[in-house]
Protein backbone atom coordinates (compact mmCIF):
# COMPACT_ATOMS: atom_id res chain seq x y z
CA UNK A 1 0.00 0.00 0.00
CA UNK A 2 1.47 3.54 -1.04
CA UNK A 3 2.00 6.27 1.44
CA UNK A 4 1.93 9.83 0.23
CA UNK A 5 4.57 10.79 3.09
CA UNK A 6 6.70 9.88 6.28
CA UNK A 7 9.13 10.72 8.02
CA UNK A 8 10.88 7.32 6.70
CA UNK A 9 12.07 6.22 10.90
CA UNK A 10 13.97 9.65 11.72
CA UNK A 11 12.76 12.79 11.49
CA UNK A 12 17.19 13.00 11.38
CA UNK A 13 19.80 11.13 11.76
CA UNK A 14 20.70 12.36 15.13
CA UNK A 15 17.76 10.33 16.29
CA UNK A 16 20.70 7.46 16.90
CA UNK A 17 23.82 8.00 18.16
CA UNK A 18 26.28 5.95 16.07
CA UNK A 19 29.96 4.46 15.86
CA UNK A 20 31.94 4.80 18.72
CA UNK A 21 29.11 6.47 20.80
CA UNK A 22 27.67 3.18 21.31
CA UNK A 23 30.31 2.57 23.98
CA UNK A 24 28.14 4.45 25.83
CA UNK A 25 25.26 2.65 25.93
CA UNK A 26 26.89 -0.59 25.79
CA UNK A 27 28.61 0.48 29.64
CA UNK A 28 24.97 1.48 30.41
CA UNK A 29 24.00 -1.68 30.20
CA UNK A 30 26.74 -3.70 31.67
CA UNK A 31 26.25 -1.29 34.61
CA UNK A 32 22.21 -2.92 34.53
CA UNK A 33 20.79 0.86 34.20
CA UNK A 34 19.24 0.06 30.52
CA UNK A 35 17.87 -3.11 29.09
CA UNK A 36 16.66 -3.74 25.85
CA UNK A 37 12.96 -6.08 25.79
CA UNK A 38 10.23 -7.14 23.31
CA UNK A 39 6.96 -5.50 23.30
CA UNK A 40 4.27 -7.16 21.94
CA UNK A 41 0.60 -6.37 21.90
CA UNK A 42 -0.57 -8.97 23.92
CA UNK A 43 -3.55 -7.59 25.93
CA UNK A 44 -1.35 -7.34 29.53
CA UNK A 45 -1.12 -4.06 31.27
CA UNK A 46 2.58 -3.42 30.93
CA UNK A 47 2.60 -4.07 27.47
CA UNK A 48 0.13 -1.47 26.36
CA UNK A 49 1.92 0.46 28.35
CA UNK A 50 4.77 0.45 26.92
CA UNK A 51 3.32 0.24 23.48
CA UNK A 52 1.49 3.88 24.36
CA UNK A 53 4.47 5.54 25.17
CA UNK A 54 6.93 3.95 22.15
CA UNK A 55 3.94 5.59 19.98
CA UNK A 56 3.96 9.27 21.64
CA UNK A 57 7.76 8.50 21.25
CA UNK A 58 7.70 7.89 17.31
CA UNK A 59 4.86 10.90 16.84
CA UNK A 60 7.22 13.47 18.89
CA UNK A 61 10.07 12.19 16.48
CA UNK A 62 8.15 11.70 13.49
CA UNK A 63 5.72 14.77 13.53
CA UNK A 64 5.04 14.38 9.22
CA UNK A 65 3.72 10.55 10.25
CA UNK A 66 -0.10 10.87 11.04
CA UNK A 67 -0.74 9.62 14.23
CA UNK A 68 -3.71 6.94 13.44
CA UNK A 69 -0.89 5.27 11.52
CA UNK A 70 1.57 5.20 14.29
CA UNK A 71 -0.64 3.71 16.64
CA UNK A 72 -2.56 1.03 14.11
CA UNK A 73 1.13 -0.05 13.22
CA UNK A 74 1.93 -0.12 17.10
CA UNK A 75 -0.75 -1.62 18.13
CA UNK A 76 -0.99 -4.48 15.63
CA UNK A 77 -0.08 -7.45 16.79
CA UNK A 78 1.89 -8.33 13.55
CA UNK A 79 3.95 -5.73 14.70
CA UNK A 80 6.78 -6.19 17.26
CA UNK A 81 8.62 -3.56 19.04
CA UNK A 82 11.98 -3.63 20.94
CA UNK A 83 11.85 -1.01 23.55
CA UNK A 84 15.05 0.38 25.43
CA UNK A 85 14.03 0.35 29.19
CA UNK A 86 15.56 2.63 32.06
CA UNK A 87 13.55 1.11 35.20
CA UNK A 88 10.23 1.35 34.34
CA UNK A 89 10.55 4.07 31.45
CA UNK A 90 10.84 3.58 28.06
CA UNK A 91 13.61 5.10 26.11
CA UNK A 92 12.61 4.35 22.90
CA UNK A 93 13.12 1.57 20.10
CA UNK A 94 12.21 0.06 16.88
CA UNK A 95 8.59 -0.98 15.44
CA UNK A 96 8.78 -3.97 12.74
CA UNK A 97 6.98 -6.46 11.57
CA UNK A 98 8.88 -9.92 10.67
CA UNK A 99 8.11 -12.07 7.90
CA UNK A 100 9.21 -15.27 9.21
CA UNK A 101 8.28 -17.26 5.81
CA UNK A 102 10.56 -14.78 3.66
CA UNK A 103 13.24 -14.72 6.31
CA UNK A 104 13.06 -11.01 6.66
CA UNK A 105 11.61 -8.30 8.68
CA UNK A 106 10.52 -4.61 7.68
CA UNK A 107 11.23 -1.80 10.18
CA UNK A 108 8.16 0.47 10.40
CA UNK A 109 9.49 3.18 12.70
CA UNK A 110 12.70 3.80 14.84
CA UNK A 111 13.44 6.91 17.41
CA UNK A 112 14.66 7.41 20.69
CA UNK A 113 12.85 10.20 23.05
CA UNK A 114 14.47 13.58 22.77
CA UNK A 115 16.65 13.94 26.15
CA UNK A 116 18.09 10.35 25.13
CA UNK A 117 19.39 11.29 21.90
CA UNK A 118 23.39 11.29 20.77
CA UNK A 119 24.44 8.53 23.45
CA UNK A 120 24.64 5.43 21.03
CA UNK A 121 21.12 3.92 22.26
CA UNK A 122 20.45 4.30 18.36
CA UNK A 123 23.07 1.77 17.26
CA UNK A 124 23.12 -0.12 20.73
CA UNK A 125 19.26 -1.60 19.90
CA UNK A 126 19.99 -2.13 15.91
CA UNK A 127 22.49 -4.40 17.07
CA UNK A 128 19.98 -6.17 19.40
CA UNK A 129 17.47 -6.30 17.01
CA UNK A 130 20.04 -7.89 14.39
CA UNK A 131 20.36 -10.57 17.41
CA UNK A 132 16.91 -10.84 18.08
CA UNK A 133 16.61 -11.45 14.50
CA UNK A 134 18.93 -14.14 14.09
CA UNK A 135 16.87 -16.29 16.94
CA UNK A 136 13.77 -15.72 14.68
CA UNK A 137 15.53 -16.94 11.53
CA UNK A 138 15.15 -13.75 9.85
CA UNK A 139 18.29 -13.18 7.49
CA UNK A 140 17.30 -9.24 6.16
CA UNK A 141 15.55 -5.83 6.96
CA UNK A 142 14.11 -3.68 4.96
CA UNK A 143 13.27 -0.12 5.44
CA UNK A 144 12.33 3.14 3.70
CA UNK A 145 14.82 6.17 4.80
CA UNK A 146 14.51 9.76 3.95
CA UNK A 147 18.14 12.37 2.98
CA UNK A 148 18.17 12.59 6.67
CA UNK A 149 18.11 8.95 7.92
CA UNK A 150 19.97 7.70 5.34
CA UNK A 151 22.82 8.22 6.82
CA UNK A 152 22.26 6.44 10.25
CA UNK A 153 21.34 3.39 8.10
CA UNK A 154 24.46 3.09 6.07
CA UNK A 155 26.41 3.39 9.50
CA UNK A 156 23.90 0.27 10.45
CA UNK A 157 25.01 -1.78 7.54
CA UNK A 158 22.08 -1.09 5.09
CA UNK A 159 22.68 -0.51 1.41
CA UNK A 160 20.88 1.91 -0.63
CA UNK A 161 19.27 -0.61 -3.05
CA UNK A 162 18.04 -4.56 -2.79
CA UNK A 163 20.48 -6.87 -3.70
CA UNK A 164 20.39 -9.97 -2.15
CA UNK A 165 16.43 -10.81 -0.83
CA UNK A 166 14.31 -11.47 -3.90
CA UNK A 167 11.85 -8.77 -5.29
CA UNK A 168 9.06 -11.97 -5.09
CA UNK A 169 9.82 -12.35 -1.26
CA UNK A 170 8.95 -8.42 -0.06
CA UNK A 171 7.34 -7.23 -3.30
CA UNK A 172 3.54 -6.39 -2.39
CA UNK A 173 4.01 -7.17 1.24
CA UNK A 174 5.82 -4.18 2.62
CA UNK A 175 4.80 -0.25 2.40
CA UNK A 176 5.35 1.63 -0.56
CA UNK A 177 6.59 5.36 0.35
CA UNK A 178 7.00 8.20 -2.46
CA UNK A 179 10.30 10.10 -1.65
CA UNK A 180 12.21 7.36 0.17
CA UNK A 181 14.92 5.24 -0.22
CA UNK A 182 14.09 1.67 0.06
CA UNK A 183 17.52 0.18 1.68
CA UNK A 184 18.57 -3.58 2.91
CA UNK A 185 20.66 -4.99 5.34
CA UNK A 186 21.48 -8.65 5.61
CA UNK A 187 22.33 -9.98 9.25
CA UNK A 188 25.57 -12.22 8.83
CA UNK A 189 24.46 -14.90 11.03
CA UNK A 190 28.31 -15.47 12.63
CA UNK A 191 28.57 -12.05 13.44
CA UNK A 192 28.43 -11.17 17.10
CA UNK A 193 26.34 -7.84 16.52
CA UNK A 194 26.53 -7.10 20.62
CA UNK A 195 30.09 -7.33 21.07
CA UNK A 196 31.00 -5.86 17.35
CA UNK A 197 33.72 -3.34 18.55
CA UNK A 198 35.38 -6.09 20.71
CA UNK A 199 35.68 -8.18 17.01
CA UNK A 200 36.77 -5.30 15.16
CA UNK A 201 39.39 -4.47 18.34
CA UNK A 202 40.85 -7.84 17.66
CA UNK A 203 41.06 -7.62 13.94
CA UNK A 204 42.69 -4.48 13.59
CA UNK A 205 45.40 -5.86 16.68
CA UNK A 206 45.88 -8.85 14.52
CA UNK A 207 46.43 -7.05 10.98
CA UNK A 208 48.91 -4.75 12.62
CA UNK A 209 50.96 -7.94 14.11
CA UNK A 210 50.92 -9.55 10.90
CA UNK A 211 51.80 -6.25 8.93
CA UNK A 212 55.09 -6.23 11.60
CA UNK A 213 55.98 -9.93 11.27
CA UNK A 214 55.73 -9.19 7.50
CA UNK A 215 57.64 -6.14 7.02
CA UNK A 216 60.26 -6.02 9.75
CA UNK A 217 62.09 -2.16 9.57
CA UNK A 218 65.66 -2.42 8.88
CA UNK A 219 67.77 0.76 8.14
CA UNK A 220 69.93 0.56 4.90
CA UNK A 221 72.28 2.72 3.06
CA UNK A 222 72.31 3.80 -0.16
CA UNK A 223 75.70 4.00 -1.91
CA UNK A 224 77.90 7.19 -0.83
CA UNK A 225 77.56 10.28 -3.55
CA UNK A 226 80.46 12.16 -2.10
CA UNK A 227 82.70 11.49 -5.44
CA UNK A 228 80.32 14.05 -7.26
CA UNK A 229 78.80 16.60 -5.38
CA UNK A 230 76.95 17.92 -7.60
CA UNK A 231 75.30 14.75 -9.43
CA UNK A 232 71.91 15.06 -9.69
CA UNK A 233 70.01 12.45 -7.25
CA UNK A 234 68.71 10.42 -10.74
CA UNK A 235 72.29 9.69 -11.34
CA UNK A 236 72.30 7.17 -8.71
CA UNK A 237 69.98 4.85 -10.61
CA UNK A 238 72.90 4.84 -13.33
CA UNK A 239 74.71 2.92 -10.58
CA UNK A 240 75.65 -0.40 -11.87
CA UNK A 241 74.01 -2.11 -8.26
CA UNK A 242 71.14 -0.40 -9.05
CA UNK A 243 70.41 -0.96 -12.77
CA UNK A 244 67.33 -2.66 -11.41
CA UNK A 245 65.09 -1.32 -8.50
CA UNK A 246 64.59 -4.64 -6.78
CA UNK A 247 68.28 -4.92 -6.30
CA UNK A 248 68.15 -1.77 -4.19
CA UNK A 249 68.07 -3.62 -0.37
CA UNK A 250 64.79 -3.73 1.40
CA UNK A 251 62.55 -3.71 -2.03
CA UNK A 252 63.00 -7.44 -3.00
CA UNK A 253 61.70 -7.98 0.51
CA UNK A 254 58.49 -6.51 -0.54
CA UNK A 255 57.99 -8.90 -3.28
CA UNK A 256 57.47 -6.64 -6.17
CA UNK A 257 59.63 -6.91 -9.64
CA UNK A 258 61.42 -4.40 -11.00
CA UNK A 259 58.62 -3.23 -13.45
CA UNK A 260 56.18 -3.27 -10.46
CA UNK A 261 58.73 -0.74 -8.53
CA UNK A 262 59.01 1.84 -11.59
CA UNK A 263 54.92 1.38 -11.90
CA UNK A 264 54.50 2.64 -8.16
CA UNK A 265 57.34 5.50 -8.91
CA UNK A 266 56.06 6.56 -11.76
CA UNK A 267 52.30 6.16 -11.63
CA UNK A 268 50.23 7.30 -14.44
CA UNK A 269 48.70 10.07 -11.85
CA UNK A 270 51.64 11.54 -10.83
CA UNK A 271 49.30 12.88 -7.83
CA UNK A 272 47.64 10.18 -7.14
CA UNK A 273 49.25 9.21 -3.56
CA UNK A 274 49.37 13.13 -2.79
CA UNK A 275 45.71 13.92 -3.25
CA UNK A 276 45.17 10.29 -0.85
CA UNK A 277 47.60 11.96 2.04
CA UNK A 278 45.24 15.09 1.61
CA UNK A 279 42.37 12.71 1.94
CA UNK A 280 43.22 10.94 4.77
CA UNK A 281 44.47 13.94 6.42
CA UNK A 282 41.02 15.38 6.39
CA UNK A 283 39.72 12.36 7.71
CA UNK A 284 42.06 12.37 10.42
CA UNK A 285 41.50 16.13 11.32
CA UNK A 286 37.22 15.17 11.07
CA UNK A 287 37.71 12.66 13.61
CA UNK A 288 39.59 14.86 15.85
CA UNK A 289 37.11 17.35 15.64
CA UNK A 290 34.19 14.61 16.31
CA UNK A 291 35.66 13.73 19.85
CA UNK A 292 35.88 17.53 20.79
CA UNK A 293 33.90 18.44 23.63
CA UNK A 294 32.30 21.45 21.72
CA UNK A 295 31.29 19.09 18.43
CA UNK A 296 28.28 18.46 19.88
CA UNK A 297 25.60 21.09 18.15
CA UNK A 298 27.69 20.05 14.87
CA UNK A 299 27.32 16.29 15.04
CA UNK A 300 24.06 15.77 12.57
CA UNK A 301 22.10 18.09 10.72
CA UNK A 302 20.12 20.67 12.02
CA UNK A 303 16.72 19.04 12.53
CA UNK A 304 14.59 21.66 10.69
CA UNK A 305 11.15 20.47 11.97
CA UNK A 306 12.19 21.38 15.07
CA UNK A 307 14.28 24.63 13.57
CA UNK A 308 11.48 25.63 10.86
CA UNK A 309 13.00 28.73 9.36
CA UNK A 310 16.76 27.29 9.51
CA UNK A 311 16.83 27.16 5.73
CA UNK A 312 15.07 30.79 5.56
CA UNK A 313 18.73 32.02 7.15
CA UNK A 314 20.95 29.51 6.03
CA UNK A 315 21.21 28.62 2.40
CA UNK A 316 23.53 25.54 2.18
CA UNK A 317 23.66 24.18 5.26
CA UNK A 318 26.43 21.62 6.36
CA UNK A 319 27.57 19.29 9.09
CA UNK A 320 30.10 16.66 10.08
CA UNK A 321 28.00 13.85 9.19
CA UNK A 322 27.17 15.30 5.83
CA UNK A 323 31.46 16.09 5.69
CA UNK A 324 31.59 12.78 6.55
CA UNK A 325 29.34 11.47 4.81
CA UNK A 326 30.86 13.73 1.21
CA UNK A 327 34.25 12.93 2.44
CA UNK A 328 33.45 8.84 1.90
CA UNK A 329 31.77 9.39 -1.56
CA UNK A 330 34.67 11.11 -2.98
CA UNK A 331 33.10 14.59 -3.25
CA UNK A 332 36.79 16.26 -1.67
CA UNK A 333 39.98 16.38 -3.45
CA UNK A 334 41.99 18.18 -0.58
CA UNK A 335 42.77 18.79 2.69
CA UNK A 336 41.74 22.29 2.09
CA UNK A 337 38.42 21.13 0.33
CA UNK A 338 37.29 19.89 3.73
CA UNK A 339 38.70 22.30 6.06
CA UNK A 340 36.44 25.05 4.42
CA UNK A 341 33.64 23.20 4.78
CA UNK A 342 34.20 22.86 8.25
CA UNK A 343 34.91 26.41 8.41
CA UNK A 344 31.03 27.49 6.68
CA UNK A 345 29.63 25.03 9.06
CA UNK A 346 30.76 27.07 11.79
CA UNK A 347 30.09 30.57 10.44
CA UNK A 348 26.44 29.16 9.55
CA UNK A 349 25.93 28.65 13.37
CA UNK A 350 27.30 32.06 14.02
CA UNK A 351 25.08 33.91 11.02
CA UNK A 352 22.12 31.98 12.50
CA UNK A 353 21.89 32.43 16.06
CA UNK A 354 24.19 35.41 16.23
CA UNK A 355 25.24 35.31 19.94
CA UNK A 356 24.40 32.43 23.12
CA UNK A 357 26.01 29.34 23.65
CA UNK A 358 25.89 28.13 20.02
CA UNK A 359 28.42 31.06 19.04
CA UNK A 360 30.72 30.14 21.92
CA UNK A 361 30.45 26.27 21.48
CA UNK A 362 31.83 27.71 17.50
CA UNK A 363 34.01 29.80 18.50
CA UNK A 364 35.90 27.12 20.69
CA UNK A 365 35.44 24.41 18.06
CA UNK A 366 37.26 26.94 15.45
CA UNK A 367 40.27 27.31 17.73
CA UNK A 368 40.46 23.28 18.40
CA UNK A 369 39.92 23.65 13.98
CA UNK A 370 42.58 26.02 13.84
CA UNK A 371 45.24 24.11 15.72
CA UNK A 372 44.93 20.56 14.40
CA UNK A 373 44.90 22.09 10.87
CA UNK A 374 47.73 23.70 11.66
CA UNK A 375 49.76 20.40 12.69
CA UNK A 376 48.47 18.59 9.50
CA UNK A 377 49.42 20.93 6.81
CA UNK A 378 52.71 21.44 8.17
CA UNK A 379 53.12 17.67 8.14
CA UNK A 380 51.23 17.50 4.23
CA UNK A 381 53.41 19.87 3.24
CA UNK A 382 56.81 17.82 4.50
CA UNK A 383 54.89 14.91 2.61
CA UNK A 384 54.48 16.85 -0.43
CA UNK A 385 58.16 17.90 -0.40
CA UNK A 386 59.85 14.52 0.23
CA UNK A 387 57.24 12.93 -2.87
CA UNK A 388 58.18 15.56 -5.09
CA UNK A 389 62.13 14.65 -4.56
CA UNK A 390 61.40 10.95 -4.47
CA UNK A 391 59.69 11.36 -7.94
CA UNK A 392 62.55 14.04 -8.91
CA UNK A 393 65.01 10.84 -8.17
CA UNK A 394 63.20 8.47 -10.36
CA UNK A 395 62.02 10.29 -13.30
C-alpha cells in the first residue's frame, strides 16, 4: 500500500547516536541501568503500556507521520517492538513487523525520546534487534529512509538498493513510500552484533601484528655520492648495483619486480598518492574534531522540523555527518576542500543564532579547527616535499 509521506524512521539522523558512541550505551548496560525487551501487543497491562508511550515517542520524532498510523502499526499485533528500558521508562526503540516465511523483517518506525538522543542507544538496539533477528531466523531488513536517515542506516550496515532478498519475497508485502529510499541490510548470522567493537578491536590488533611480522624495519644505506657533489640524485639509478630497483636492499623484501617498482614510482597520476595523504588527512583532522567536547551542536544536521526557518537564514547548510558522509563518496579532493567546509559550518551557526552558547560552542570548536589544521598541513606539506624529490630521483 502507497503512502503519500513519512518521516521514513527519523525525522534525522541524530535520532541514533552511532559508531563509537555506542560505547556508551553498551557500559549502560553492563552497569544494569538500561535493558533492551520485546513488546508485543498482547492484551497485559505493561505491554500497552509500553506500546502507548513507544507511539507518543515515534509521533514526537516523526511529527510528518499521522498519528492513526503510528498507533494502528503499534498496536498491531503483527507488529513487534523492541523497547530500550531505564527502570520502568521507556527510552525508545524500533517498530517492525517480521516475515518469518521470507526470512526477513521490515522496520516500520525507529526513534529514541528527545533527552536520550546522541548517546549510542540508536546503534546499541539495531544491534539487538540484528540478534533478536537471528533467533527468529530472519536473514534481512528492509526499510524506507529519507536524505536525513539515510545516513544512520548506512552506518547500520544497510545498502541503498536490494540486492540480495528477492523482489518476489517483499514485493507487495511491505509499504510503498514516495520520496524514500528503500535500503537492505542482511544480518551475517556469525557475526556477534553485541560485542561488534570487541571483534573489530581484535582484527585491527591482529592485521597490525601480521603487517610487523611481514615487514620487519631495517635501516639501509644507499651508496655514498660524495665522489660528485653535484650529481643530480637520478644519477644514482645509473649505478651499476642499481640498474634494477629490486636490487636496491629492502625492495626485494616486498615482493614486487622491478617493473612493479618503476609502476608505483612513476604512476600514471603523478598525484595520485598526494591527493590520498590530503584525503586521509582530512579524515584524520574530522575525527579529531568529532571527539571535541564542543562538536556536539555540529554532530548531525540541524533538525529543521524542530528549527522551521533554519533554511530561511541559512542557504547551504552543512555538518560533520554530511562532511563525513561527502568525504566517503569522494566529493573532496583536498585537505583544504574539507577544512572550508568545516569552516562554513561554523560561520552558519554564528550567522544563525548570532550570539548564546551556540556562538561560543563555534568559537571554541574553530580554535580546536585552527590548531589541528595547523599540525596537519605542516606535516602535508613535508609529505608533499619529500614525494616531489622521491619522484625528482626516479624520473
Amino acid at each position: 500500500k502507497k503512502k503519500n509521506q513519512k518521516d521514513f524512521n527519523m525525522t534525522s539522523s541524530s535520532s541514533f547516536g552511532v559508531g563509537a558512541r555506542e560505547s556508551s550505551a553498551r557500559a549502560m548496560e553492563a552497569n544494569g541501568e538500561i535493558r533492551f525487551e520485546i513488546v508485543l501487543n498482547d492484551g497485559k497491562d505493561i505491554s500497552l503500556e509500553r506500546l502507548a508511550t513507544l507511539k507518543n515517542i515515534f509521533a514526537a520524532q516523526l511529527p510528518k507521520m499521522p498519528r492513526e498510523y503510528i498507533v494502528r502499526l503499534v498496536f498491531d499485533k503483527r507488529h513487534v517492538s523492541l523497547a530500550i528500558l531505564r527502570d520502568k521508562s521507556v527510552l525508545g526503540g524500533i517498530c517492525y513487523r517480521p516475515f518469518y516465511e521470507e526470512a526477513f523483517a521490515e522496520i516500520a518506525f525507529c526513534a529514541i525520546t528527545a533527552s536520550e538522543q546522541v548517546r549510542g542507544f540508536g546503534t546499541r538496539v539495531m544491534n539487538h534487534l540484528k540478534e533478536q533477528a537471528k533467533k527468529d531466523g530472519i536473514k534481512y531488513f528492509l526499510t524506507y529512509a529519507d536524505n536525513y536517515a539515510i545516513g544512520y542506516f548506512k552506518k547500520q550496515g544497510f545498502s541503498k538498493s536490494v540486492k540480495y532478498l528477492p523482489r518476489a519475497s517483499w514485493f507487495g508485502r511491505i509499504k510503498d513510500y514516495d520520496g524514500g529510499t528503500l535500503m537492505e541490510c542482511y544480518i551475517h548470522p556469525t557475526i556477534q552484533f553485541l560485542n561488534i567493537q570487541d571483534t573489530i578491536a581484535k582484527q585491527r590488533a591482529f592485521i597490525l601484528e601480521q603487517q610487523e611480522k611481514r615487514f620487519v624495519q631495517q635501516i639501509f644505506k644507499l651508496p655514498s655520492t660524495k665522489k660528485s657533489k653535484k650529481k643530480k640524485h637520478k644519477d644514482l639509478l645509473s649505478d651499476e648495483s642499481f640498474t634494477f630497483l629490486d636490487a636496491i636492499p629492502g625492495l626485494s623484501e616486498l615482493g614486487y619486480t622491478d617493473d612493479e617498482l618503476r609502476k608505483l614510482a612513476r604512476p600514471n597520476d603523478p598525484y595520485g598518492d598526494k591527493q590520498r595523504e590530503e584525503i586521509n588527512s582530512a579524515i584524520s583532522l574530522l575525527d579529531k574534531l568529532k571527539k571535541h567536547d564542543a562538536a556536539w551542536p555540529f554532530l548531525e544536521p540541524v533538525d529543521i522540523t524542530q528549527v522551521s526557518d533554519y533554511l530561511d537564514v541559512i542557504s547551504d547548510p552543512i555538518d560533520l555527518a554530511t562532511i563525513e558522509e561527502h568525504l566517503a563518496d569522494n566529493k573532496y579532493r583536498t585537505f583544504a576542500d574539507v577544512k572550508s567546509e568545516i569552516n562554513r559550518m561554523l560561520e552558519n551557526c554564528r550567522t544563525y543564532n548570532g550570539t548564546g552558547i551556540y556562538v561560543k560552542t563555534a568559537d571554541t570548536l574553530q580554535r580546536a579547527l585552527d590548531s589541528e589544521s595547523r599540525k596537519l598541513e605542516e606535516a602535508l606539506a613535508r609529505f608533499h616535499a619529500i614525494y616531489d624529490a622521491q619522484h625528482d630521483l626516479l624520473s
